[in-house]
Protein backbone atom coordinates (compact mmCIF):
# COMPACT_ATOMS: atom_id res chain seq x y z
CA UNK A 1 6.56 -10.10 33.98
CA UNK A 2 3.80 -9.93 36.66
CA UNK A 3 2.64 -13.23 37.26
CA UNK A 4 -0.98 -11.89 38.94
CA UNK A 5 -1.93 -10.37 35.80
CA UNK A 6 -1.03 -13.58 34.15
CA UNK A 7 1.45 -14.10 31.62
CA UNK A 8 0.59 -12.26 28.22
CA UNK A 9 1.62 -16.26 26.32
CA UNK A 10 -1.62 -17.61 28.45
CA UNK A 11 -3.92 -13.94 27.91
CA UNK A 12 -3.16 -11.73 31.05
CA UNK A 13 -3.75 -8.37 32.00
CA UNK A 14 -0.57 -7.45 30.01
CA UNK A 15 -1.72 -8.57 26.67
CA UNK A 16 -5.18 -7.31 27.62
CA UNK A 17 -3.87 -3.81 27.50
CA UNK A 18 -1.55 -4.66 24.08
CA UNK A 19 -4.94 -5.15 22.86
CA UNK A 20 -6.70 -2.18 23.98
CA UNK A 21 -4.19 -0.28 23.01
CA UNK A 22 -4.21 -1.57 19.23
CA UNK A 23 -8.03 -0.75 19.30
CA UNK A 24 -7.70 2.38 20.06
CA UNK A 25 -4.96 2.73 17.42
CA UNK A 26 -7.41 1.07 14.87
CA UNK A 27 -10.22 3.25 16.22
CA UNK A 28 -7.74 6.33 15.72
CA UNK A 29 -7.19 5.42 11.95
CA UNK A 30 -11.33 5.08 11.25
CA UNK A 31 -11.87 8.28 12.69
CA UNK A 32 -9.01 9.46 10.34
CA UNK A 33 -10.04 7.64 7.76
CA UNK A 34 -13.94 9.41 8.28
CA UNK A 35 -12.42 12.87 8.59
CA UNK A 36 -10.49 12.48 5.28
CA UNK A 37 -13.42 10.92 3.29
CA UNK A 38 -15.33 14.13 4.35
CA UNK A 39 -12.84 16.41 2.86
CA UNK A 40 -11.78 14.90 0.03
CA UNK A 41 -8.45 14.02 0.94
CA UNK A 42 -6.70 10.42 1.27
CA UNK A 43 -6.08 8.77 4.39
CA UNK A 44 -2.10 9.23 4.14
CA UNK A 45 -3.30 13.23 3.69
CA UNK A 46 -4.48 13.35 7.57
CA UNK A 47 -0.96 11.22 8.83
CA UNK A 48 0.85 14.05 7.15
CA UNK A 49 -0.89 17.15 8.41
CA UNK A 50 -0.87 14.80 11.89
CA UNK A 51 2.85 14.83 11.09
CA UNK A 52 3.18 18.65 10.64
CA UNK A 53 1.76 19.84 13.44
CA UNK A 54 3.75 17.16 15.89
CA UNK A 55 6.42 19.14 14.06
CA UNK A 56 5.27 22.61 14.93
CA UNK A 57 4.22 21.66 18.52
CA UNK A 58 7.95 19.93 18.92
CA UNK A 59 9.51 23.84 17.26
CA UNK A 60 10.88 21.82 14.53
CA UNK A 61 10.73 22.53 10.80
CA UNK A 62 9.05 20.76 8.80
CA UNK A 63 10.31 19.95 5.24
CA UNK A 64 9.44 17.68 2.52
CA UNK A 65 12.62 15.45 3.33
CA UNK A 66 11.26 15.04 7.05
CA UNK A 67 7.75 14.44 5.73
CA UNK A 68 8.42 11.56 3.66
CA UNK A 69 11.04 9.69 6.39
CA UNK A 70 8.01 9.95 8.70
CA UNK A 71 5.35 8.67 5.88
CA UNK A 72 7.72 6.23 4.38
CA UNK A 73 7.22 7.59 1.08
CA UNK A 74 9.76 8.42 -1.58
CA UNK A 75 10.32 11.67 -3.12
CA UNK A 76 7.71 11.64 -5.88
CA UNK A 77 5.03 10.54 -3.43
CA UNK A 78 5.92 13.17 -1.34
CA UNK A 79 6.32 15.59 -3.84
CA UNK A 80 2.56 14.81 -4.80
CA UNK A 81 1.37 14.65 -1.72
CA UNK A 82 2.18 18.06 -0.58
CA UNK A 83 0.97 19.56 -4.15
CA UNK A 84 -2.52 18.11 -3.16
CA UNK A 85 -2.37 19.48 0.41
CA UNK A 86 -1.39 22.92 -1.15
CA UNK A 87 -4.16 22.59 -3.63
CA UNK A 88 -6.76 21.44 -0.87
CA UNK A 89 -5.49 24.61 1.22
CA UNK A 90 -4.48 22.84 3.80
CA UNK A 91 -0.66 23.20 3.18
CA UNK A 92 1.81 26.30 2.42
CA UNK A 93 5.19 26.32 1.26
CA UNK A 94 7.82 28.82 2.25
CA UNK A 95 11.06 29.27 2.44
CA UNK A 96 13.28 28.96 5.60
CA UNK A 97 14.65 32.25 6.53
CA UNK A 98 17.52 31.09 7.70
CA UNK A 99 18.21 29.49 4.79
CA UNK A 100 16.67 29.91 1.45
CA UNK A 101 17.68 26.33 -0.29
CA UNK A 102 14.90 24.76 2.32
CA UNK A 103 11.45 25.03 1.76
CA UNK A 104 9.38 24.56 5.28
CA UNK A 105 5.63 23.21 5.17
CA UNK A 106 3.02 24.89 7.68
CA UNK A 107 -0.54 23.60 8.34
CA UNK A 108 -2.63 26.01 7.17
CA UNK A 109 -5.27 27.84 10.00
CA UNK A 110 -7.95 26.66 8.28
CA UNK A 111 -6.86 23.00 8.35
CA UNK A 112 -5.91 23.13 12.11
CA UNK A 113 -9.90 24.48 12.37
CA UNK A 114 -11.15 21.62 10.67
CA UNK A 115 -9.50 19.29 12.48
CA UNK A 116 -10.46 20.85 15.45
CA UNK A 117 -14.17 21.10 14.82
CA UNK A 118 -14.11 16.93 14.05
CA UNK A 119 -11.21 15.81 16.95
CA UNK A 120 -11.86 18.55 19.59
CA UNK A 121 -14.78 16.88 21.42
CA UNK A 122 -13.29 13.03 21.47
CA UNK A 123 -9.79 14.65 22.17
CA UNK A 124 -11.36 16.31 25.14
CA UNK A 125 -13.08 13.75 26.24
CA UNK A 126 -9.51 11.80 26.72
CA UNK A 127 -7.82 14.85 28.65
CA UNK A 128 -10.97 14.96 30.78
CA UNK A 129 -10.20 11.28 31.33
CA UNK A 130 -6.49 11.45 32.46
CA UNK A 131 -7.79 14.32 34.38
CA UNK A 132 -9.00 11.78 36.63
CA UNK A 133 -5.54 10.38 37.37
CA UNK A 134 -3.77 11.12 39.69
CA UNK A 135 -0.11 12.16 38.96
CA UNK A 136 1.80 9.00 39.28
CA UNK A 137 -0.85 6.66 36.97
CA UNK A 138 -0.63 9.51 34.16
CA UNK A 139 3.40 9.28 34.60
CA UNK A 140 2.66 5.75 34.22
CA UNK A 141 0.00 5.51 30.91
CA UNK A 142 2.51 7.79 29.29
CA UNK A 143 5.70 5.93 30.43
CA UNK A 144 3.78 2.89 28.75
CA UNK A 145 2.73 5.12 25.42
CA UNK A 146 6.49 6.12 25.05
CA UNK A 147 7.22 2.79 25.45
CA UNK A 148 5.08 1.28 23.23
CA UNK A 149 5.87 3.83 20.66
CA UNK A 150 9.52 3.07 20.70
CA UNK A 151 8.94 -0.64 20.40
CA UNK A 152 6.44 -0.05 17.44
CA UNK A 153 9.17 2.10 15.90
CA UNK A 154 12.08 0.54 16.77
CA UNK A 155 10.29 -2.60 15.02
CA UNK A 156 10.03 -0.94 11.92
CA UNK A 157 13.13 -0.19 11.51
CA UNK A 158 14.79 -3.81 11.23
């Protein structure tokens, strides 16, 4: 632990950015919040399509099983869940090629538009923000998101 930045027990720089860093978390769930209020959905709506498309940007499928391990929900909330995505249009179910016992969930075009239209401007704003990085402090701010990420999750898990 740095001892110029202060220790985070006595309020350094440290804790000072494990605090920024849960505001823009909490800032991240208002705006999510907001974007599902204006489209009729439920908060826990947004974390799954959020969900899918990590999913489809990472090449893996996405099923209903996969879903609900990353919501924490069991299989009738997910179940239930997924009908109201599908009924919103925001959600299709198909079945996996490769094998036709698995049923894979796809964010639908329209969805990925809408979330566009409302993210797309503070989204950009942030990559025109690490744009002014140079390489090494962008290694570093996402050396300290994937580390942050896999103490939040690890946490979870005990």
């Amino acid at each position: 632990m740095s001892t110029a930045g202060g220790s985070p027990a006595d309020g350094g720089a440290e804790l000072e950015t494990v605090h920024l860093l849960r505001r823009v978390t909490i800032e991240f769930g208002l705006r999510q919040a907001e974007f599902a209020a204006l489209h009729g959905m439920h908060p826990t709506d947004v974390r799954a399509l959020i969900c899918l498309l990590d999913a489809a940007r990472a090449g893996t499928p996405a099923t209903a099983g996969r879903l609900g391990a990353q919501l924490g929900l069991n299989s009738a909330g997910t179940t239930a869940l997924i009908d109201r995505l599908e009924r919103l249009g925001h959600v299709t179910r198909s079945r996996d090629e490769r094998d036709r016992r698995q049923v894979l969930l796809t964010v639908d075009a329209r969805a990925v538009e809408l979330g566009q239209e409302f993210f797309g401007p503070t989204l950009a704003g942030m990559v025109e923000l690490l744009r002014t990085f140079d390489d090494r402090e962008a290694a570093a701010v996402r050396r300290f998101l994937r580390g942050a990420y896999a103490a939040l999750a690890g946490a979870s898990l005990e």
